[in-house]
C-alpha atoms as a PDB file:
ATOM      1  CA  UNK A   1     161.310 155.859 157.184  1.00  0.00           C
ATOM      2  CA  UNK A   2     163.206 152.663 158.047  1.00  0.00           C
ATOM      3  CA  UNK A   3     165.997 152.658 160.143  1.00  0.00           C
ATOM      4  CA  UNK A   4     168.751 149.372 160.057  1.00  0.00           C
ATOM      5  CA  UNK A   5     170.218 148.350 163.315  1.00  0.00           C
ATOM      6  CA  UNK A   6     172.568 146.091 163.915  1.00  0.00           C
ATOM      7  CA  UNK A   7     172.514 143.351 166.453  1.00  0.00           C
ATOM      8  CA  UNK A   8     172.297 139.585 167.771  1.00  0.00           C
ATOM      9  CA  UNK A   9     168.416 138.268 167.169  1.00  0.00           C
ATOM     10  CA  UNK A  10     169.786 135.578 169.644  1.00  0.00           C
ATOM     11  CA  UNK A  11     170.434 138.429 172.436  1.00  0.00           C
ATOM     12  CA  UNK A  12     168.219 139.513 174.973  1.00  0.00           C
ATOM     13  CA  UNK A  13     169.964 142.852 175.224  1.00  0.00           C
ATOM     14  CA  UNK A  14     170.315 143.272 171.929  1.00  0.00           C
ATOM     15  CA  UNK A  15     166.464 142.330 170.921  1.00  0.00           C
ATOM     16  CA  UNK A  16     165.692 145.111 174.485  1.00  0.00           C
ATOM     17  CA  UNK A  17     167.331 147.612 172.865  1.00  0.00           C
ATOM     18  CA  UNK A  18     166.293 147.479 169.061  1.00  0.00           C
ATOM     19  CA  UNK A  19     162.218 147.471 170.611  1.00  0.00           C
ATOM     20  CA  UNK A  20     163.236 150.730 173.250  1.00  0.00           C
ATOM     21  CA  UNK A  21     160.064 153.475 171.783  1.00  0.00           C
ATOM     22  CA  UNK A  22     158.345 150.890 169.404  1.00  0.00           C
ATOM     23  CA  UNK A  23     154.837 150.040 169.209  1.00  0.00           C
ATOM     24  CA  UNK A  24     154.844 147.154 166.750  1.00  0.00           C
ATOM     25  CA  UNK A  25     156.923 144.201 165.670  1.00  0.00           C
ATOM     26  CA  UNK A  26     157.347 142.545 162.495  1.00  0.00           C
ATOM     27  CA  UNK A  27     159.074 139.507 161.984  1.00  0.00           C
ATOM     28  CA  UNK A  28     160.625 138.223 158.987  1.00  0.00           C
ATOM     29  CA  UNK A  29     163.328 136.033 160.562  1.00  0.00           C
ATOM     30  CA  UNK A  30     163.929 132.908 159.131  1.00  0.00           C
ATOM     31  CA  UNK A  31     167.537 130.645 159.152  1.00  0.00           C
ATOM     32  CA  UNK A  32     169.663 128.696 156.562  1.00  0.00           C
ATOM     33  CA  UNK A  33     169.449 124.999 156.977  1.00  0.00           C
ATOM     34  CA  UNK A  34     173.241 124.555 157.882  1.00  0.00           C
ATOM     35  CA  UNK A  35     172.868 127.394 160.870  1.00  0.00           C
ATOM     36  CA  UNK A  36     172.226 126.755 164.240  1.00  0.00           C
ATOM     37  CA  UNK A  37     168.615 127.039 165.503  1.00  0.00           C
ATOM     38  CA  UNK A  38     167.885 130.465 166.236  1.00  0.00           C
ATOM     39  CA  UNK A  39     164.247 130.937 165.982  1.00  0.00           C
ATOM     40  CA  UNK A  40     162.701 129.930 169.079  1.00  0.00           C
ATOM     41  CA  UNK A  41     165.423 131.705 171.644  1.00  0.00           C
ATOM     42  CA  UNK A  42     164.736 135.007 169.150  1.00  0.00           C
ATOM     43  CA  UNK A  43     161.336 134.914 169.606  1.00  0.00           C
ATOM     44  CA  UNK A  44     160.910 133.903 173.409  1.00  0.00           C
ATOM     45  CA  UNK A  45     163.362 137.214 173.635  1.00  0.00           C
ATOM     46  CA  UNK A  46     161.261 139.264 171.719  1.00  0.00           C
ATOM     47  CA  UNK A  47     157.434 138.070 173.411  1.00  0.00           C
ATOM     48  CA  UNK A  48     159.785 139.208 176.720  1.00  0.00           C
ATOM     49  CA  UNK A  49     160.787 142.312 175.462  1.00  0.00           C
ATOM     50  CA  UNK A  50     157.680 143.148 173.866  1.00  0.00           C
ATOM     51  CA  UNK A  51     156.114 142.300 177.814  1.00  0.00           C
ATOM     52  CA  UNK A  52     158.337 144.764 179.180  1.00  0.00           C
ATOM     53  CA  UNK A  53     158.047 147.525 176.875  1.00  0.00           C
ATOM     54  CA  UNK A  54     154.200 146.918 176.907  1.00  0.00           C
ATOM     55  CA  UNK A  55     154.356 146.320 173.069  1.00  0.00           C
ATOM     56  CA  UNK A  56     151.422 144.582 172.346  1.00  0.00           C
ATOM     57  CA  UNK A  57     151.299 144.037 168.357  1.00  0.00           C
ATOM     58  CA  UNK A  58     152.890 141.144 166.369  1.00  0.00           C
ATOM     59  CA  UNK A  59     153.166 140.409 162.531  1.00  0.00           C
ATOM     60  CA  UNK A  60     155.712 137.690 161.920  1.00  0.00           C
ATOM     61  CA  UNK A  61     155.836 136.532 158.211  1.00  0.00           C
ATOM     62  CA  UNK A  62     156.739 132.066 157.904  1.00  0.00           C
ATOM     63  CA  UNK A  63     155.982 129.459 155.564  1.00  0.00           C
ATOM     64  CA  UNK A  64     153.271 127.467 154.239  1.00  0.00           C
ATOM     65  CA  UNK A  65     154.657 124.462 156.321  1.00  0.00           C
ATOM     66  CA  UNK A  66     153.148 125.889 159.734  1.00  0.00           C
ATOM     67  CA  UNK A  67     150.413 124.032 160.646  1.00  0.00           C
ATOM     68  CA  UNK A  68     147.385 125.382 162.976  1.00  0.00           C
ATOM     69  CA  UNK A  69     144.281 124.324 164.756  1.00  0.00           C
ATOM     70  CA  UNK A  70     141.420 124.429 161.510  1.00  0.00           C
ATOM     71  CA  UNK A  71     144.005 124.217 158.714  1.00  0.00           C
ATOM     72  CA  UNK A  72     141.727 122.508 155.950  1.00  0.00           C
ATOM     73  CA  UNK A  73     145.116 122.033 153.440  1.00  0.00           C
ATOM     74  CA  UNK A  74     144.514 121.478 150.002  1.00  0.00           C
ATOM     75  CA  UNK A  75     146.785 118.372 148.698  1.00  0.00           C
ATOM     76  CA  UNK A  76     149.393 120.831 147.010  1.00  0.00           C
ATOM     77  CA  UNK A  77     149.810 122.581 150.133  1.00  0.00           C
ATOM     78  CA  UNK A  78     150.082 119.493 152.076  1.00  0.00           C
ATOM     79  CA  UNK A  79     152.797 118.103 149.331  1.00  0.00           C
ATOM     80  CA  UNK A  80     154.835 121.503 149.542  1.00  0.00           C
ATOM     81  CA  UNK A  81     154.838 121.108 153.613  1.00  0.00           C
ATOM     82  CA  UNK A  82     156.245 117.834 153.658  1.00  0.00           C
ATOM     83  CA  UNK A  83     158.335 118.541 151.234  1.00  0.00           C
ATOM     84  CA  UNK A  84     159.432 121.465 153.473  1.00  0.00           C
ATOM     85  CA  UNK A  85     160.168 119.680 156.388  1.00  0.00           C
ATOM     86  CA  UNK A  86     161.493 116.751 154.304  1.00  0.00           C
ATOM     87  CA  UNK A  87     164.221 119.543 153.532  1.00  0.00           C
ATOM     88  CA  UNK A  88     164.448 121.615 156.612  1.00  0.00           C
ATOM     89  CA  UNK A  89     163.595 119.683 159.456  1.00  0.00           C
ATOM     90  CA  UNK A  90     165.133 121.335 161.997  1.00  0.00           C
ATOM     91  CA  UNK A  91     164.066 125.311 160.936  1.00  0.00           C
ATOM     92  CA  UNK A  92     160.570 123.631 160.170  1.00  0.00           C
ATOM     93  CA  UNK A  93     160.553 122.479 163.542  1.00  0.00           C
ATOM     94  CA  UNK A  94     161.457 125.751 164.912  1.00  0.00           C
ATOM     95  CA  UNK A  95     159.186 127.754 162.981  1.00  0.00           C
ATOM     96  CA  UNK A  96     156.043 125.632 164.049  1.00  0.00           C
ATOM     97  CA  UNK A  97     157.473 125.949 167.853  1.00  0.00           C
ATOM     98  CA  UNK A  98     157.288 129.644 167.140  1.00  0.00           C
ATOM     99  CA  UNK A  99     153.604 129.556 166.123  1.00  0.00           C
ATOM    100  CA  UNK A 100     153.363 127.526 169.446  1.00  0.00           C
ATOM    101  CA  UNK A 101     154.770 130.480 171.639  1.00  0.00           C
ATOM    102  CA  UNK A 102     153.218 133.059 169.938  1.00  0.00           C
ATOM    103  CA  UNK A 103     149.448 131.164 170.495  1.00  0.00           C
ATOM    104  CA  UNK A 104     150.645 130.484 173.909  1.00  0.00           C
ATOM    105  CA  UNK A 105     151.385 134.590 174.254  1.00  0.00           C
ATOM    106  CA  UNK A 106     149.160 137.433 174.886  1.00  0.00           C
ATOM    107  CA  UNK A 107     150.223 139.105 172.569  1.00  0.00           C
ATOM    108  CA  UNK A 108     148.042 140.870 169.352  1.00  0.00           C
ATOM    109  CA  UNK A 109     149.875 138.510 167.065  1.00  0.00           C
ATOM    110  CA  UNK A 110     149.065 137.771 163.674  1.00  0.00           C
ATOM    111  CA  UNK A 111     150.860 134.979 161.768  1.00  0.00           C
ATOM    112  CA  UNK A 112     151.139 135.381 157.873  1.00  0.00           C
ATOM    113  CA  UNK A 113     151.481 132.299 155.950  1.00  0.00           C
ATOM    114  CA  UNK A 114     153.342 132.602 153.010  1.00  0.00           C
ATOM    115  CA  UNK A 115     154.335 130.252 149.544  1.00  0.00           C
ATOM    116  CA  UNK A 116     157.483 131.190 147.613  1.00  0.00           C
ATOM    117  CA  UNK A 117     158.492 134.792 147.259  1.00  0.00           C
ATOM    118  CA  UNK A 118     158.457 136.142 144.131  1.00  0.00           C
ATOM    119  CA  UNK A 119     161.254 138.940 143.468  1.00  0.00           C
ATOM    120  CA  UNK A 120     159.676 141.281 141.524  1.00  0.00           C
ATOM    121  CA  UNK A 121     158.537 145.389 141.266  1.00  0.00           C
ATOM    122  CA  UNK A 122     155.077 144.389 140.299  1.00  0.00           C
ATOM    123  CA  UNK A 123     151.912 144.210 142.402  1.00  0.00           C
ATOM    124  CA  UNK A 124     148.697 142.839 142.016  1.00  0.00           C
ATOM    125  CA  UNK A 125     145.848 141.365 143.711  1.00  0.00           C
ATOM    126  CA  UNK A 126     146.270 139.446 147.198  1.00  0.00           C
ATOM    127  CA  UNK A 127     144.394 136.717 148.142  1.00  0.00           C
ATOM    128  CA  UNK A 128     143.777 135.508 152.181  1.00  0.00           C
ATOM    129  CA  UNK A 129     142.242 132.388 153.499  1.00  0.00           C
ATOM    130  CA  UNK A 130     142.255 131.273 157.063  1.00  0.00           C
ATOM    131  CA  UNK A 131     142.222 127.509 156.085  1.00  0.00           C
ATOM    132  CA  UNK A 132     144.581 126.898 152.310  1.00  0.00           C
ATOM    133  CA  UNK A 133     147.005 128.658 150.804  1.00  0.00           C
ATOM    134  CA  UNK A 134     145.284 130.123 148.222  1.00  0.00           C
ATOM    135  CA  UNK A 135     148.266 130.502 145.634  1.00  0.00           C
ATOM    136  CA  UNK A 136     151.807 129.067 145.295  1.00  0.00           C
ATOM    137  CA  UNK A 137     153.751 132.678 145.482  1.00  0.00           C
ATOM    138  CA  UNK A 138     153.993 135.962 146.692  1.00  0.00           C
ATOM    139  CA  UNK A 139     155.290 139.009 145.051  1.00  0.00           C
ATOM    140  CA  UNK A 140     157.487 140.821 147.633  1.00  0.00           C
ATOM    141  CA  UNK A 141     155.903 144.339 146.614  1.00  0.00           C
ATOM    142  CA  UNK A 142     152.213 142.497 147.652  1.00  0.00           C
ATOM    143  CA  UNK A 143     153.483 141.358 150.617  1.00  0.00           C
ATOM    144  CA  UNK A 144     155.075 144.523 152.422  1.00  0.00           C
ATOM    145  CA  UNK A 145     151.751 145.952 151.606  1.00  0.00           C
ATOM    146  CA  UNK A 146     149.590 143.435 153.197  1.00  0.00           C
ATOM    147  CA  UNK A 147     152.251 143.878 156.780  1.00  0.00           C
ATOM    148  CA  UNK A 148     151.610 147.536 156.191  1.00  0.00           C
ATOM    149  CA  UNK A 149     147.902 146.618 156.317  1.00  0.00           C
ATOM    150  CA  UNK A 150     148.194 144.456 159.203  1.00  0.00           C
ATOM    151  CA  UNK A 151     149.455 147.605 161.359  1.00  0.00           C
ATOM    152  CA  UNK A 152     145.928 148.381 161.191  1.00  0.00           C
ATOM    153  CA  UNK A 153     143.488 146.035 160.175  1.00  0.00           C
ATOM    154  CA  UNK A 154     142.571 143.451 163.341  1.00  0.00           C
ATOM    155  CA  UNK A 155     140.551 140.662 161.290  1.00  0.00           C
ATOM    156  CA  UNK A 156     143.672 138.520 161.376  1.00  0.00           C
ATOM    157  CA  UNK A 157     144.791 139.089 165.294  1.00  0.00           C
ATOM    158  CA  UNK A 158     145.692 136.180 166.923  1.00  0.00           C
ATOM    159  CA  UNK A 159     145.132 134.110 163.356  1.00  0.00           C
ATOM    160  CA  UNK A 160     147.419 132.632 160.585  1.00  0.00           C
ATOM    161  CA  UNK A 161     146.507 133.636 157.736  1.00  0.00           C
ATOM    162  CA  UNK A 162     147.571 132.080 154.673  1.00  0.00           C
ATOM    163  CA  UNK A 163     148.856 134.921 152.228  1.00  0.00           C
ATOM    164  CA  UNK A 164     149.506 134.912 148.226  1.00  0.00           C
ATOM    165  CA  UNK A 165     149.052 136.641 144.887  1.00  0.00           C
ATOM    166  CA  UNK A 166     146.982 136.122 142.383  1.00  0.00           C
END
């Protein structure tokens, strides 16, 4: 019951448009470490759009790296991040400036934290923790289904919550 639209994430108009009759967001827009930064005018043009359609729900799916007020990171977690923005500096950079606006927002927003993504048809159990990534991967199947979740469950509005299989 998808439906693929083309357009400019970068675009005001374009981002207006694609949100005309929703009543959620989700977010799974990352960049490539050679583009141009993207993320931060994409997401200021969304938290607009969203204002002016009165959208009020958010799920936007980032990395590990993000940090936020209360993270307790384990030392593998830590290691990964800096490895992370060791790598990607400028899209790590970005992404946590993200987190920044959305906190900053009014927005129902809920920020999942994710490890590597698996590419795979299996599922299994899913493990969430507010403060640690709790794992170091999720399977794509497991993670549509905990978005899907999010469209309903509030526990993890306004939060970060660190996602991964187990």
């Amino acid at each position: 019951l998808l439906e693929v639209v083309q357009g400019d994430a970068t675009s005001y108009g374009d981002i207006q448009l694609l949100l005309q009759d929703c009543t959620v967001v989700i977010s799974t827009l990352g960049q490539r470490k050679d583009e141009p930064p993207v993320l931060v005018r994409s997401i200021t043009h969304v938290l607009q759009a969203m204002r002016y359609g009165n959208i009020q729900r958010y799920i936007q799916v980032t990395g590990l790296s993000i940090d936020v007020p209360g993270d307790r990171k384990s030392f593998r977690t830590r290691l990964m991040s800096r490895l992370m923005r060791w790598m990607f500096p400028t899209v790590i950079a970005e992404k946590q400036q993200e987190y920044t606006l959305l906190s900053n927002s009014a927005m129902d927003w809920t920020l999942l934290r994710i490890p590597r993504i698996e590419v795979t048809t299996e599922t299994g159990s899913v493990k969430i923790d507010l403060y640690d990534c709790p794992g170091s991967r999720i399977r794509v199947a497991d993670l549509a289904n905990i978005i899907i979740e999010q469209l309903s469950d509030d526990r993890y509005i306004r939060k970060s919550p660190f996602v991964a299989s187990i």
